[in-house]
PDB file of N, CA and C in Angstrom:
ATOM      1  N   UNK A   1       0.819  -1.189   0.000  1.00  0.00           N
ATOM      2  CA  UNK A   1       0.000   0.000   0.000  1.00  0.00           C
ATOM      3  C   UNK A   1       0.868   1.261   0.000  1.00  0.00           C
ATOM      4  N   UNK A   2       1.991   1.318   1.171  1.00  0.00           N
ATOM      5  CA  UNK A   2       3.153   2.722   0.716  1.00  0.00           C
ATOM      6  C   UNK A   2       3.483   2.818  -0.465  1.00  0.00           C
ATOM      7  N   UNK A   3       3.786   1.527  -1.310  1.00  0.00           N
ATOM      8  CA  UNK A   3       4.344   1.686  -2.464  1.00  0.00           C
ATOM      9  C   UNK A   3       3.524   2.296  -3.780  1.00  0.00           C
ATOM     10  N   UNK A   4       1.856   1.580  -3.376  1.00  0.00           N
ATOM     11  CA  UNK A   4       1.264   2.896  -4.324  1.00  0.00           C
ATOM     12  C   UNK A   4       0.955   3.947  -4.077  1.00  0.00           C
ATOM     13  N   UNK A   5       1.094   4.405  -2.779  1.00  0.00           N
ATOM     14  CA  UNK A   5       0.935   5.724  -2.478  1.00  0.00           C
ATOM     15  C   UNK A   5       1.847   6.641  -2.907  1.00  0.00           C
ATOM     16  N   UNK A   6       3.290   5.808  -2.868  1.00  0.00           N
ATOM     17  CA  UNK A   6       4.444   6.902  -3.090  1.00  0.00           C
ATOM     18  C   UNK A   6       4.377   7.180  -4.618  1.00  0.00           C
ATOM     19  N   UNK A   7       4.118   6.114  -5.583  1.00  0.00           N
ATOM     20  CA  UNK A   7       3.995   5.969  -6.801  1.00  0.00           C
ATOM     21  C   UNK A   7       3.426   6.963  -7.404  1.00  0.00           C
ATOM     22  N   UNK A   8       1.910   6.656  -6.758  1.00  0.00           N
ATOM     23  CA  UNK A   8       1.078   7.962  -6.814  1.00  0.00           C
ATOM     24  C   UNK A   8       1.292   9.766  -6.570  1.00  0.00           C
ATOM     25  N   UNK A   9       1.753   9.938  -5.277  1.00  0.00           N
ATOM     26  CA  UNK A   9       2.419  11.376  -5.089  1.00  0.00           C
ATOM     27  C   UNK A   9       3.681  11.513  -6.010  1.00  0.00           C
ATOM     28  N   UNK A  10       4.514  10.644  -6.429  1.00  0.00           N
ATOM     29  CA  UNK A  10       5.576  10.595  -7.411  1.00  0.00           C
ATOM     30  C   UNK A  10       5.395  11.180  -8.628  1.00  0.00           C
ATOM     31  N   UNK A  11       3.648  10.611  -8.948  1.00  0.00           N
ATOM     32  CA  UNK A  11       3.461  10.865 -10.639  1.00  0.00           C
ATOM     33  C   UNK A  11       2.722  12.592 -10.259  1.00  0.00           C
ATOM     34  N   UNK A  12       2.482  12.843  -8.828  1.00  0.00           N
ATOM     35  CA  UNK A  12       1.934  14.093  -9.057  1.00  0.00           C
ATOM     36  C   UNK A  12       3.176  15.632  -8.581  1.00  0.00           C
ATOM     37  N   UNK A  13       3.981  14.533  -8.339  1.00  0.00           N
ATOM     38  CA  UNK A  13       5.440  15.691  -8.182  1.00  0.00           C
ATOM     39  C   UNK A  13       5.989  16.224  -9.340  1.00  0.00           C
ATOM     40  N   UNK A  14       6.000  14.885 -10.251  1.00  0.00           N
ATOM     41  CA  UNK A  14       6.733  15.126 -11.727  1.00  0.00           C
ATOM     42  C   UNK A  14       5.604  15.778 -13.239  1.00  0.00           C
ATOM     43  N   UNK A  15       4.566  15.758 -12.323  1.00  0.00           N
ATOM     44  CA  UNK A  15       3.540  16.178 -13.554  1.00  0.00           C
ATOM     45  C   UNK A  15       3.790  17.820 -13.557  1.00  0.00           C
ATOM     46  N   UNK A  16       3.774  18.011 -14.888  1.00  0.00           N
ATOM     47  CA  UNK A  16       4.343  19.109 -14.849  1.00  0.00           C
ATOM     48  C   UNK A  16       2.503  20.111 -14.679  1.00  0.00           C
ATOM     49  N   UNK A  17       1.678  19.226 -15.618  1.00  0.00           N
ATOM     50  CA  UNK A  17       0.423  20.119 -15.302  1.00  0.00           C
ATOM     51  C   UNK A  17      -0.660  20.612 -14.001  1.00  0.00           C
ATOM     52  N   UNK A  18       0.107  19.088 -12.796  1.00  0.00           N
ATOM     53  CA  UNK A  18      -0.225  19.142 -11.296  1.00  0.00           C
ATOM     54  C   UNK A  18       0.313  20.402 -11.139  1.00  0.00           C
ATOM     55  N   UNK A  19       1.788  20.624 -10.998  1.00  0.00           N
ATOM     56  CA  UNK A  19       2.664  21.672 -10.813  1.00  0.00           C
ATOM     57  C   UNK A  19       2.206  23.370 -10.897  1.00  0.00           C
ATOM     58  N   UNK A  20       1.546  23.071 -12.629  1.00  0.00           N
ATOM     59  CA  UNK A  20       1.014  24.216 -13.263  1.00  0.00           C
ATOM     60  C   UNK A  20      -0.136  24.651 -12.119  1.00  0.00           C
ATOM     61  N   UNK A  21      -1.023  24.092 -11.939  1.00  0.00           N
ATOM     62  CA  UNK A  21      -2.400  24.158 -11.715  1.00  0.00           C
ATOM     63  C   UNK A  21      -2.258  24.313 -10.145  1.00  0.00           C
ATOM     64  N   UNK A  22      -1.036  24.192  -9.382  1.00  0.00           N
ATOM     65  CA  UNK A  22      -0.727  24.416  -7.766  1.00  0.00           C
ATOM     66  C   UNK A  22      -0.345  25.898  -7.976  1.00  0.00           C
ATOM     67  N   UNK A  23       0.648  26.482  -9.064  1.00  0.00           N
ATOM     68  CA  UNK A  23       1.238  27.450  -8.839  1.00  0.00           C
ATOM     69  C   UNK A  23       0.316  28.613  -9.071  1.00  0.00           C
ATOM     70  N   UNK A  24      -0.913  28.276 -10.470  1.00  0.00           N
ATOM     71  CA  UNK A  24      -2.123  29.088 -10.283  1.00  0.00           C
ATOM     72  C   UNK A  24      -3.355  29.349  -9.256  1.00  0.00           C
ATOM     73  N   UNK A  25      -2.838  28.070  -8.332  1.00  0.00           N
ATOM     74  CA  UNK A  25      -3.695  27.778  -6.716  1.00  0.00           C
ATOM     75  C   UNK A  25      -3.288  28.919  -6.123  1.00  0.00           C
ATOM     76  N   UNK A  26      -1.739  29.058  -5.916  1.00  0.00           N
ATOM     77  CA  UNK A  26      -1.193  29.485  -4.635  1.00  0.00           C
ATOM     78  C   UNK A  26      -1.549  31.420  -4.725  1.00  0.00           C
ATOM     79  N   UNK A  27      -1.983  31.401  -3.335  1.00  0.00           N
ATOM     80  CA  UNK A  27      -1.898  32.728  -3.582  1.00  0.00           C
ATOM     81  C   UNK A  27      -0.648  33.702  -3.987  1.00  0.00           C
ATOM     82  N   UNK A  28      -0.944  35.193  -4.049  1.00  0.00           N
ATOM     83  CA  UNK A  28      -0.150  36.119  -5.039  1.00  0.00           C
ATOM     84  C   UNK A  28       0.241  36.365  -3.630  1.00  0.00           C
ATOM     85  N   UNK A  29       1.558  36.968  -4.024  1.00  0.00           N
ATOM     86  CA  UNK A  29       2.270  37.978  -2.606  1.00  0.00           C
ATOM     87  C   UNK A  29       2.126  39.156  -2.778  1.00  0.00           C
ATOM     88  N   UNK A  30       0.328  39.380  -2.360  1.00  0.00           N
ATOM     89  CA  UNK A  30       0.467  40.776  -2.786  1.00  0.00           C
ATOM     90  C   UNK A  30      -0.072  41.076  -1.118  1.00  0.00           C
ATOM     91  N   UNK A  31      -0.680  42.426  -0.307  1.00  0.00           N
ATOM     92  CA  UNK A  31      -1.043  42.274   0.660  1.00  0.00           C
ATOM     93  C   UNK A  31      -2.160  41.625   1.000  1.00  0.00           C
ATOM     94  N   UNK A  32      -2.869  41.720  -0.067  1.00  0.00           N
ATOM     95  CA  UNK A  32      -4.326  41.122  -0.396  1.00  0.00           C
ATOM     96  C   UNK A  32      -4.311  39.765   0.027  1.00  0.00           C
ATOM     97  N   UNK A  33      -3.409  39.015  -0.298  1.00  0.00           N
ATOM     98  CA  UNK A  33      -2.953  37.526  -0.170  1.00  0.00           C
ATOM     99  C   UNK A  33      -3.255  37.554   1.396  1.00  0.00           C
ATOM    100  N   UNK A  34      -1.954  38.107   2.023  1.00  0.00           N
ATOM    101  CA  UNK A  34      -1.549  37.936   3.359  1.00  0.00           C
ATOM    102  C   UNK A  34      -2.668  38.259   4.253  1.00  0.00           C
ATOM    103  N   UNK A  35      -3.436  39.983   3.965  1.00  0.00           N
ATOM    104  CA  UNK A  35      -4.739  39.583   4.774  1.00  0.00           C
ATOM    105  C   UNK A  35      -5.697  38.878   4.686  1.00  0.00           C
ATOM    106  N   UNK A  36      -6.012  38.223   3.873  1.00  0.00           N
ATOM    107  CA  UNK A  36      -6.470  37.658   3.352  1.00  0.00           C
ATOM    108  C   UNK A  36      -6.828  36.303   4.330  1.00  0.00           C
ATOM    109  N   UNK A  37      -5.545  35.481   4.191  1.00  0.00           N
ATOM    110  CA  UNK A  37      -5.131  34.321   5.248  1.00  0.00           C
ATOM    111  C   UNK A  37      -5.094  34.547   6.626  1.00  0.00           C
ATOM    112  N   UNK A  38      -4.874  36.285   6.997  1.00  0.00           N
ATOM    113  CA  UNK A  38      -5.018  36.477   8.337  1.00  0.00           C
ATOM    114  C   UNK A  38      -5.998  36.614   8.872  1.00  0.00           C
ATOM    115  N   UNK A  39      -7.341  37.386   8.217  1.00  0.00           N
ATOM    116  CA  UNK A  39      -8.610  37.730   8.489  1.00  0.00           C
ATOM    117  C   UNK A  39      -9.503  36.542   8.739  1.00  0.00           C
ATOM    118  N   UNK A  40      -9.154  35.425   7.445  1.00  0.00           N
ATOM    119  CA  UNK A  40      -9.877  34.203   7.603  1.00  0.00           C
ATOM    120  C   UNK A  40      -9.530  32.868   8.395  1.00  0.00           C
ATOM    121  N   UNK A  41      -8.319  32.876   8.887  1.00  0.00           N
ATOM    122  CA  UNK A  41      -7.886  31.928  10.004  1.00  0.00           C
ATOM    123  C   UNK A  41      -7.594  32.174  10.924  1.00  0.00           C
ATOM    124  N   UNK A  42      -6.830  33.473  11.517  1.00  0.00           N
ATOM    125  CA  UNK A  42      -6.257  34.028  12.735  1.00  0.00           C
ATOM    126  C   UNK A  42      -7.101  34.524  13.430  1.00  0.00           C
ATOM    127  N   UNK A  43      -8.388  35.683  12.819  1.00  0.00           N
ATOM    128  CA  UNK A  43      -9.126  36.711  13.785  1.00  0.00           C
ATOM    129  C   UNK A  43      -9.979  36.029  14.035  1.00  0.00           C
ATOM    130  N   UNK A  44     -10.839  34.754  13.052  1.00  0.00           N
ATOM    131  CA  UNK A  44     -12.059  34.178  14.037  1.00  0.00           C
ATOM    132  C   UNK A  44     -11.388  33.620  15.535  1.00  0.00           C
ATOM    133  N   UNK A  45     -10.398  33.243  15.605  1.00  0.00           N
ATOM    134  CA  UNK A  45     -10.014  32.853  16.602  1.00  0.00           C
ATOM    135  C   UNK A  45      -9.873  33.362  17.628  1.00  0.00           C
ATOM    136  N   UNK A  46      -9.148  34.299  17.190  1.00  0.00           N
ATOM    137  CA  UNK A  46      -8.954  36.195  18.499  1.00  0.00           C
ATOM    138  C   UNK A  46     -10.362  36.302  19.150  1.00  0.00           C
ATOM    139  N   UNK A  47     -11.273  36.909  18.181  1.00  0.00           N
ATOM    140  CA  UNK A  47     -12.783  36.848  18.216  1.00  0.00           C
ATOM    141  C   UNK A  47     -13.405  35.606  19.000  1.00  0.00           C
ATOM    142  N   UNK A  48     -12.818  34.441  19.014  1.00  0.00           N
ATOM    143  CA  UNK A  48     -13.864  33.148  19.942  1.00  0.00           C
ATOM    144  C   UNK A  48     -12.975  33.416  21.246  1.00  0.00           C
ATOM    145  N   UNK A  49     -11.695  33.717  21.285  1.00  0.00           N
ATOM    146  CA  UNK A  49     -11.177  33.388  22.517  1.00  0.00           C
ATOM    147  C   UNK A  49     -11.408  34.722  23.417  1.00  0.00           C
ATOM    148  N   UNK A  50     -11.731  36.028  22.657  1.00  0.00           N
ATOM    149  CA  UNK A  50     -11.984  37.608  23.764  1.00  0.00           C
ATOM    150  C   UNK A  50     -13.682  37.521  23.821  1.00  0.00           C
ATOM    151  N   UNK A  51     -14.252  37.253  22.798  1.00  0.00           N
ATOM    152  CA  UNK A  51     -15.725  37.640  23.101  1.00  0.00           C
ATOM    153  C   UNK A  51     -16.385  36.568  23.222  1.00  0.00           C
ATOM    154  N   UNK A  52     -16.101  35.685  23.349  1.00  0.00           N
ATOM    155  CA  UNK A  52     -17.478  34.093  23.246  1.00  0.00           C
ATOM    156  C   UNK A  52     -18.501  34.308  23.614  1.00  0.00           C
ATOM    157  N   UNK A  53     -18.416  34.835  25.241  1.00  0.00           N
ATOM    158  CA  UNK A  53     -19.434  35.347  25.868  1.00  0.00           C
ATOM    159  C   UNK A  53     -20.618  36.402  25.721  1.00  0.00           C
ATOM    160  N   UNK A  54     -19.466  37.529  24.796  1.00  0.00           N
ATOM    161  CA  UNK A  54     -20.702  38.570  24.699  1.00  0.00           C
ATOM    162  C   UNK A  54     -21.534  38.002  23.186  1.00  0.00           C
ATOM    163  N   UNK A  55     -20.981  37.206  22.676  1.00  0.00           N
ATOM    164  CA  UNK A  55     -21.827  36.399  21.507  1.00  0.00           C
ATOM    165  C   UNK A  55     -22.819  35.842  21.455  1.00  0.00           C
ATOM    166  N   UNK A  56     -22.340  34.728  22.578  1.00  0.00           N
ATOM    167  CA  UNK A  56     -23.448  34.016  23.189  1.00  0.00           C
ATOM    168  C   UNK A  56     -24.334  34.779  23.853  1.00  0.00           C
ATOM    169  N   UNK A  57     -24.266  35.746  24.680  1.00  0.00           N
ATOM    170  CA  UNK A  57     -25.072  35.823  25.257  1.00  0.00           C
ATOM    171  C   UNK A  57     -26.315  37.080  24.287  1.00  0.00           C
ATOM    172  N   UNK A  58     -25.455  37.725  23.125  1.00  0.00           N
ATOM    173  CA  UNK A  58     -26.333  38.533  22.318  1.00  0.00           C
ATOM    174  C   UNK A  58     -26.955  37.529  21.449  1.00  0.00           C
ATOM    175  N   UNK A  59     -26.496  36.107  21.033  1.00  0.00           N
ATOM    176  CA  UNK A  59     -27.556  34.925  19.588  1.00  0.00           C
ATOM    177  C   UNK A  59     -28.446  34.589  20.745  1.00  0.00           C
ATOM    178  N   UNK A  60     -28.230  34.612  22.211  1.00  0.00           N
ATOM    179  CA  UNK A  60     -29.483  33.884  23.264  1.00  0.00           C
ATOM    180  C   UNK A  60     -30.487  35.147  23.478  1.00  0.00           C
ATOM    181  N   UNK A  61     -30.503  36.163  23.160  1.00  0.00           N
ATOM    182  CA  UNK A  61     -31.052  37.319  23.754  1.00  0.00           C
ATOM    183  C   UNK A  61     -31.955  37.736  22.281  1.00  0.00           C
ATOM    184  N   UNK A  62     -31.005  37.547  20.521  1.00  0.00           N
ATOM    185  CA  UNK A  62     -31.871  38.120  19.638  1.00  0.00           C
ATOM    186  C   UNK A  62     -31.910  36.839  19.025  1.00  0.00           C
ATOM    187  N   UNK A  63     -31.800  35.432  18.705  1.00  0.00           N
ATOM    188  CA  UNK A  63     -32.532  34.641  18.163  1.00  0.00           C
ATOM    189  C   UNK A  63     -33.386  34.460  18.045  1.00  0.00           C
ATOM    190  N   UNK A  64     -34.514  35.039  19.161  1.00  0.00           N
ATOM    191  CA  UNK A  64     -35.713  34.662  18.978  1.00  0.00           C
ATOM    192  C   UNK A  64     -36.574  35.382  18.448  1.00  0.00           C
ATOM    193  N   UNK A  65     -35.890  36.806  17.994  1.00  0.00           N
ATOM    194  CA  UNK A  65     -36.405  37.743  17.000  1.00  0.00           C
ATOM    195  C   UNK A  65     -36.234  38.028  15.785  1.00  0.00           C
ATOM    196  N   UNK A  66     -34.879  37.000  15.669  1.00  0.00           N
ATOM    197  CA  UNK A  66     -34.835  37.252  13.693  1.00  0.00           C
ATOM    198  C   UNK A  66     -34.914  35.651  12.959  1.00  0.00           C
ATOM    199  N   UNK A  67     -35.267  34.634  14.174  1.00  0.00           N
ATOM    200  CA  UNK A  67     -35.611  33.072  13.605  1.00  0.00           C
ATOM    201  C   UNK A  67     -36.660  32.533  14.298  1.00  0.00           C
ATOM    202  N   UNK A  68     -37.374  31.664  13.574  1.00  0.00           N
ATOM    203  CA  UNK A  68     -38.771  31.252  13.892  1.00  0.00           C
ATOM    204  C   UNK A  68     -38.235  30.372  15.221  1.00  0.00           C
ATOM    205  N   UNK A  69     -38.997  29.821  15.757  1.00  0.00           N
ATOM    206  CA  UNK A  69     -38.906  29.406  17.705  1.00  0.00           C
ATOM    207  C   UNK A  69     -38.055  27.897  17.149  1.00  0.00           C
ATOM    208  N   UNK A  70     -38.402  27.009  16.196  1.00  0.00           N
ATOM    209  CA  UNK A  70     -37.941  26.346  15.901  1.00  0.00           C
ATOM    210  C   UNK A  70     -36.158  26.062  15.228  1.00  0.00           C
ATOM    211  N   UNK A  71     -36.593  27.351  14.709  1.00  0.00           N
ATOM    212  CA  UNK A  71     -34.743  27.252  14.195  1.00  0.00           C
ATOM    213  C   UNK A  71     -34.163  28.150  15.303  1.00  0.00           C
ATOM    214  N   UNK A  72     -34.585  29.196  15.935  1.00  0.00           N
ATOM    215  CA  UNK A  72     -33.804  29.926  17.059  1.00  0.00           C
ATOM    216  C   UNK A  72     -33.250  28.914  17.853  1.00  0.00           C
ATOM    217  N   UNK A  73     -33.716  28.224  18.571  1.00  0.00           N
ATOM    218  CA  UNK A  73     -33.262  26.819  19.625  1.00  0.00           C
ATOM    219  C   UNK A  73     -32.017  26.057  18.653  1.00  0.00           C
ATOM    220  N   UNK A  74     -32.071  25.957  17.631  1.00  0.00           N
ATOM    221  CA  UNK A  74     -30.581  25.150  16.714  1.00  0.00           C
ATOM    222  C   UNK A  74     -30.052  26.240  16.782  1.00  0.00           C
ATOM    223  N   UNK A  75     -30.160  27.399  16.286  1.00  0.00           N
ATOM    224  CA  UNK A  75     -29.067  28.672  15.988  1.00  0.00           C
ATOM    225  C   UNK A  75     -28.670  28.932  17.217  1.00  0.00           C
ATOM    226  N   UNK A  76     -28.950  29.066  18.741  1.00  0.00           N
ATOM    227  CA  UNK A  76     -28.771  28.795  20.363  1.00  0.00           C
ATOM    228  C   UNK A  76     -27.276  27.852  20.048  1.00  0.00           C
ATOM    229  N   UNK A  77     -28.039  26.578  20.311  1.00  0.00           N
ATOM    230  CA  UNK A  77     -27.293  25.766  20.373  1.00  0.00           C
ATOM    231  C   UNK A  77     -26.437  25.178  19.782  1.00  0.00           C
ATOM    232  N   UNK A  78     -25.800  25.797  17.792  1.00  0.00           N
ATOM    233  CA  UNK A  78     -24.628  25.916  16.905  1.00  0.00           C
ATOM    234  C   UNK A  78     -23.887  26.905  17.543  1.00  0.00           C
ATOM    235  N   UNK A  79     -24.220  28.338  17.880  1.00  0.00           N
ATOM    236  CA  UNK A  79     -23.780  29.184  18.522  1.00  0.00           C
ATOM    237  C   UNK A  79     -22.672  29.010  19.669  1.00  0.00           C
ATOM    238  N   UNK A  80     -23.544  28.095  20.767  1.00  0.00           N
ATOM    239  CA  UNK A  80     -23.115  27.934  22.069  1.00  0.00           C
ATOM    240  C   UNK A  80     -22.021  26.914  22.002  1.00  0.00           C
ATOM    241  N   UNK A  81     -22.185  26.136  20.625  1.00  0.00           N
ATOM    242  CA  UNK A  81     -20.718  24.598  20.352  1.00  0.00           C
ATOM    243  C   UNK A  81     -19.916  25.345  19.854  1.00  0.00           C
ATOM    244  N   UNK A  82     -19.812  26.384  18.946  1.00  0.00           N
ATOM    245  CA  UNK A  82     -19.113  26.728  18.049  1.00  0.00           C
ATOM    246  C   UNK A  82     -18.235  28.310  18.655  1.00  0.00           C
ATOM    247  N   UNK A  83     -18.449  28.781  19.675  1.00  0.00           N
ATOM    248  CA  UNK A  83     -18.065  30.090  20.024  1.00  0.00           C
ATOM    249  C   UNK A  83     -18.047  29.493  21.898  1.00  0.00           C
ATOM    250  N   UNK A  84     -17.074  28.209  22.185  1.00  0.00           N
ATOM    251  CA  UNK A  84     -16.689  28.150  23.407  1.00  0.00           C
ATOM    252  C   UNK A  84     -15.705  28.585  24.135  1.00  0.00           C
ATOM    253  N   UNK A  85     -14.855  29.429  23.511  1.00  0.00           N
ATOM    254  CA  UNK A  85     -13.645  30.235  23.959  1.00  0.00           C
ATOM    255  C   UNK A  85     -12.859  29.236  23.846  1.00  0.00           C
ATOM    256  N   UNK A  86     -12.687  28.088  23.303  1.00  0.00           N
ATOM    257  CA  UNK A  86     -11.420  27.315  22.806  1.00  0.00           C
ATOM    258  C   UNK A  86     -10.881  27.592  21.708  1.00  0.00           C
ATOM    259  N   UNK A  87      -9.531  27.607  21.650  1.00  0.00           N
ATOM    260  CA  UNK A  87      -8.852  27.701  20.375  1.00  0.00           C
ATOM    261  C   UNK A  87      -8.765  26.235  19.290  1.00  0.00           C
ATOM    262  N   UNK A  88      -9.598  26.502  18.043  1.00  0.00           N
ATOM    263  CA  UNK A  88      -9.506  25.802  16.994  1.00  0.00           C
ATOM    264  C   UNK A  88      -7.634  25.479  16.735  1.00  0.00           C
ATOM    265  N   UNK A  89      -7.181  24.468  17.088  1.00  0.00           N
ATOM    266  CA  UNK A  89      -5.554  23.853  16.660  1.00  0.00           C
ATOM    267  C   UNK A  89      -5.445  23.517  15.324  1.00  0.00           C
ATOM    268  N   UNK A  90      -6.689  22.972  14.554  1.00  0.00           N
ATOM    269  CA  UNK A  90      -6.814  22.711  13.008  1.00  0.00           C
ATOM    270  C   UNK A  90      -7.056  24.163  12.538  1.00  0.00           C
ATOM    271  N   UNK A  91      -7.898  25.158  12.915  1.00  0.00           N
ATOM    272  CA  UNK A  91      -7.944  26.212  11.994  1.00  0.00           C
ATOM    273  C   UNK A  91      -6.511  26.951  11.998  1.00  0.00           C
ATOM    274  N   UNK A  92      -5.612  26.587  13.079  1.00  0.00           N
ATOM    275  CA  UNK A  92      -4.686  27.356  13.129  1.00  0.00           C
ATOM    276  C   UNK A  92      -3.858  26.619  12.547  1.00  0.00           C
ATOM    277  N   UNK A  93      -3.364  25.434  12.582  1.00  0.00           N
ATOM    278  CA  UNK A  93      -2.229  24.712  11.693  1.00  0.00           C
ATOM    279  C   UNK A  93      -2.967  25.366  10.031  1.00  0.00           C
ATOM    280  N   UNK A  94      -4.300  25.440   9.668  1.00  0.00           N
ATOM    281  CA  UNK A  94      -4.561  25.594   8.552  1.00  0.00           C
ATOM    282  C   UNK A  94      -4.019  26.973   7.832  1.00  0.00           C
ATOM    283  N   UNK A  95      -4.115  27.801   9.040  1.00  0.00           N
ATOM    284  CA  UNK A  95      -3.216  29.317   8.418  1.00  0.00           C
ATOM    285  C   UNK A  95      -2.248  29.614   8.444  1.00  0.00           C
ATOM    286  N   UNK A  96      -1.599  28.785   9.642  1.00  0.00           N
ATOM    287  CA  UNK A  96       0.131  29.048   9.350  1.00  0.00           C
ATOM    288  C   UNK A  96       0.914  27.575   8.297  1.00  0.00           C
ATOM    289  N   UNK A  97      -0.114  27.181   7.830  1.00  0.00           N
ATOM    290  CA  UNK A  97       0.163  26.084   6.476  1.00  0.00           C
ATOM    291  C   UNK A  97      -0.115  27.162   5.233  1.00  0.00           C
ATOM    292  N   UNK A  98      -0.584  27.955   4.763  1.00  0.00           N
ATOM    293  CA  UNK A  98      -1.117  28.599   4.228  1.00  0.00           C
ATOM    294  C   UNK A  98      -0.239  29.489   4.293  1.00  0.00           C
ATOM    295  N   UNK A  99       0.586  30.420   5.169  1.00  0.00           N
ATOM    296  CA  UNK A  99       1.307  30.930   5.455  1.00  0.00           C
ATOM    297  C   UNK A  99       2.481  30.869   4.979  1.00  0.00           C
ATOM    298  N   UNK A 100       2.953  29.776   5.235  1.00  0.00           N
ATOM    299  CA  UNK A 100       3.999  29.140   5.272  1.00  0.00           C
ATOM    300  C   UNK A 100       3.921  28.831   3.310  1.00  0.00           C
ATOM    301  N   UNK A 101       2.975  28.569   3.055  1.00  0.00           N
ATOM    302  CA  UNK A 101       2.941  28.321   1.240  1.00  0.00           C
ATOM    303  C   UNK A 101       2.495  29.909   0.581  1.00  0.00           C
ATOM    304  N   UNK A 102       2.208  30.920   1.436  1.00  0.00           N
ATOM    305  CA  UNK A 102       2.326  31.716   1.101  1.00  0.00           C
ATOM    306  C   UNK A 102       4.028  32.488   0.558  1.00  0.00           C
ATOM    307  N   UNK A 103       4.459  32.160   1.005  1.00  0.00           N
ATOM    308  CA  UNK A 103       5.731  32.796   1.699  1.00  0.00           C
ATOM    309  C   UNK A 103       6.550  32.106   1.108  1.00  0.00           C
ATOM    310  N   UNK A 104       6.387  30.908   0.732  1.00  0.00           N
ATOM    311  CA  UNK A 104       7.527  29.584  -0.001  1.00  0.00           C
ATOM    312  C   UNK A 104       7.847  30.304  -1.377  1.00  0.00           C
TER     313      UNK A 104
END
Protein backbone atom coordinates (compact mmCIF):
# COMPACT_ATOMS: atom_id res chain seq x y z
CA UNK A 1 0.00 0.00 0.00
CA UNK A 2 3.15 2.72 0.72
CA UNK A 3 4.34 1.69 -2.46
CA UNK A 4 1.26 2.90 -4.32
CA UNK A 5 0.94 5.72 -2.48
CA UNK A 6 4.44 6.90 -3.09
CA UNK A 7 4.00 5.97 -6.80
CA UNK A 8 1.08 7.96 -6.81
CA UNK A 9 2.42 11.38 -5.09
CA UNK A 10 5.58 10.59 -7.41
CA UNK A 11 3.46 10.86 -10.64
CA UNK A 12 1.93 14.09 -9.06
CA UNK A 13 5.44 15.69 -8.18
CA UNK A 14 6.73 15.13 -11.73
CA UNK A 15 3.54 16.18 -13.55
CA UNK A 16 4.34 19.11 -14.85
CA UNK A 17 0.42 20.12 -15.30
CA UNK A 18 -0.22 19.14 -11.30
CA UNK A 19 2.66 21.67 -10.81
CA UNK A 20 1.01 24.22 -13.26
CA UNK A 21 -2.40 24.16 -11.71
CA UNK A 22 -0.73 24.42 -7.77
CA UNK A 23 1.24 27.45 -8.84
CA UNK A 24 -2.12 29.09 -10.28
CA UNK A 25 -3.69 27.78 -6.72
CA UNK A 26 -1.19 29.49 -4.63
CA UNK A 27 -1.90 32.73 -3.58
CA UNK A 28 -0.15 36.12 -5.04
CA UNK A 29 2.27 37.98 -2.61
CA UNK A 30 0.47 40.78 -2.79
CA UNK A 31 -1.04 42.27 0.66
CA UNK A 32 -4.33 41.12 -0.40
CA UNK A 33 -2.95 37.53 -0.17
CA UNK A 34 -1.55 37.94 3.36
CA UNK A 35 -4.74 39.58 4.77
CA UNK A 36 -6.47 37.66 3.35
CA UNK A 37 -5.13 34.32 5.25
CA UNK A 38 -5.02 36.48 8.34
CA UNK A 39 -8.61 37.73 8.49
CA UNK A 40 -9.88 34.20 7.60
CA UNK A 41 -7.89 31.93 10.00
CA UNK A 42 -6.26 34.03 12.74
CA UNK A 43 -9.13 36.71 13.78
CA UNK A 44 -12.06 34.18 14.04
CA UNK A 45 -10.01 32.85 16.60
CA UNK A 46 -8.95 36.19 18.50
CA UNK A 47 -12.78 36.85 18.22
CA UNK A 48 -13.86 33.15 19.94
CA UNK A 49 -11.18 33.39 22.52
CA UNK A 50 -11.98 37.61 23.76
CA UNK A 51 -15.73 37.64 23.10
CA UNK A 52 -17.48 34.09 23.25
CA UNK A 53 -19.43 35.35 25.87
CA UNK A 54 -20.70 38.57 24.70
CA UNK A 55 -21.83 36.40 21.51
CA UNK A 56 -23.45 34.02 23.19
CA UNK A 57 -25.07 35.82 25.26
CA UNK A 58 -26.33 38.53 22.32
CA UNK A 59 -27.56 34.92 19.59
CA UNK A 60 -29.48 33.88 23.26
CA UNK A 61 -31.05 37.32 23.75
CA UNK A 62 -31.87 38.12 19.64
CA UNK A 63 -32.53 34.64 18.16
CA UNK A 64 -35.71 34.66 18.98
CA UNK A 65 -36.41 37.74 17.00
CA UNK A 66 -34.84 37.25 13.69
CA UNK A 67 -35.61 33.07 13.61
CA UNK A 68 -38.77 31.25 13.89
CA UNK A 69 -38.91 29.41 17.70
CA UNK A 70 -37.94 26.35 15.90
CA UNK A 71 -34.74 27.25 14.19
CA UNK A 72 -33.80 29.93 17.06
CA UNK A 73 -33.26 26.82 19.62
CA UNK A 74 -30.58 25.15 16.71
CA UNK A 75 -29.07 28.67 15.99
CA UNK A 76 -28.77 28.79 20.36
CA UNK A 77 -27.29 25.77 20.37
CA UNK A 78 -24.63 25.92 16.91
CA UNK A 79 -23.78 29.18 18.52
CA UNK A 80 -23.11 27.93 22.07
CA UNK A 81 -20.72 24.60 20.35
CA UNK A 82 -19.11 26.73 18.05
CA UNK A 83 -18.06 30.09 20.02
CA UNK A 84 -16.69 28.15 23.41
CA UNK A 85 -13.65 30.24 23.96
CA UNK A 86 -11.42 27.31 22.81
CA UNK A 87 -8.85 27.70 20.37
CA UNK A 88 -9.51 25.80 16.99
CA UNK A 89 -5.55 23.85 16.66
CA UNK A 90 -6.81 22.71 13.01
CA UNK A 91 -7.94 26.21 11.99
CA UNK A 92 -4.69 27.36 13.13
CA UNK A 93 -2.23 24.71 11.69
CA UNK A 94 -4.56 25.59 8.55
CA UNK A 95 -3.22 29.32 8.42
CA UNK A 96 0.13 29.05 9.35
CA UNK A 97 0.16 26.08 6.48
CA UNK A 98 -1.12 28.60 4.23
CA UNK A 99 1.31 30.93 5.45
CA UNK A 100 4.00 29.14 5.27
CA UNK A 101 2.94 28.32 1.24
CA UNK A 102 2.33 31.72 1.10
CA UNK A 103 5.73 32.80 1.70
CA UNK A 104 7.53 29.58 0.00
Amino acid sequence: MKEKIQVIQNRFKNNPKVQEQLQKMKPKKTIWGFLGIILFFFVPEILNVLYYQEINNWVAQNAHIYYPPNIADKVIWLVKHTFNGEVSYVNLALGFGFLWWFYK
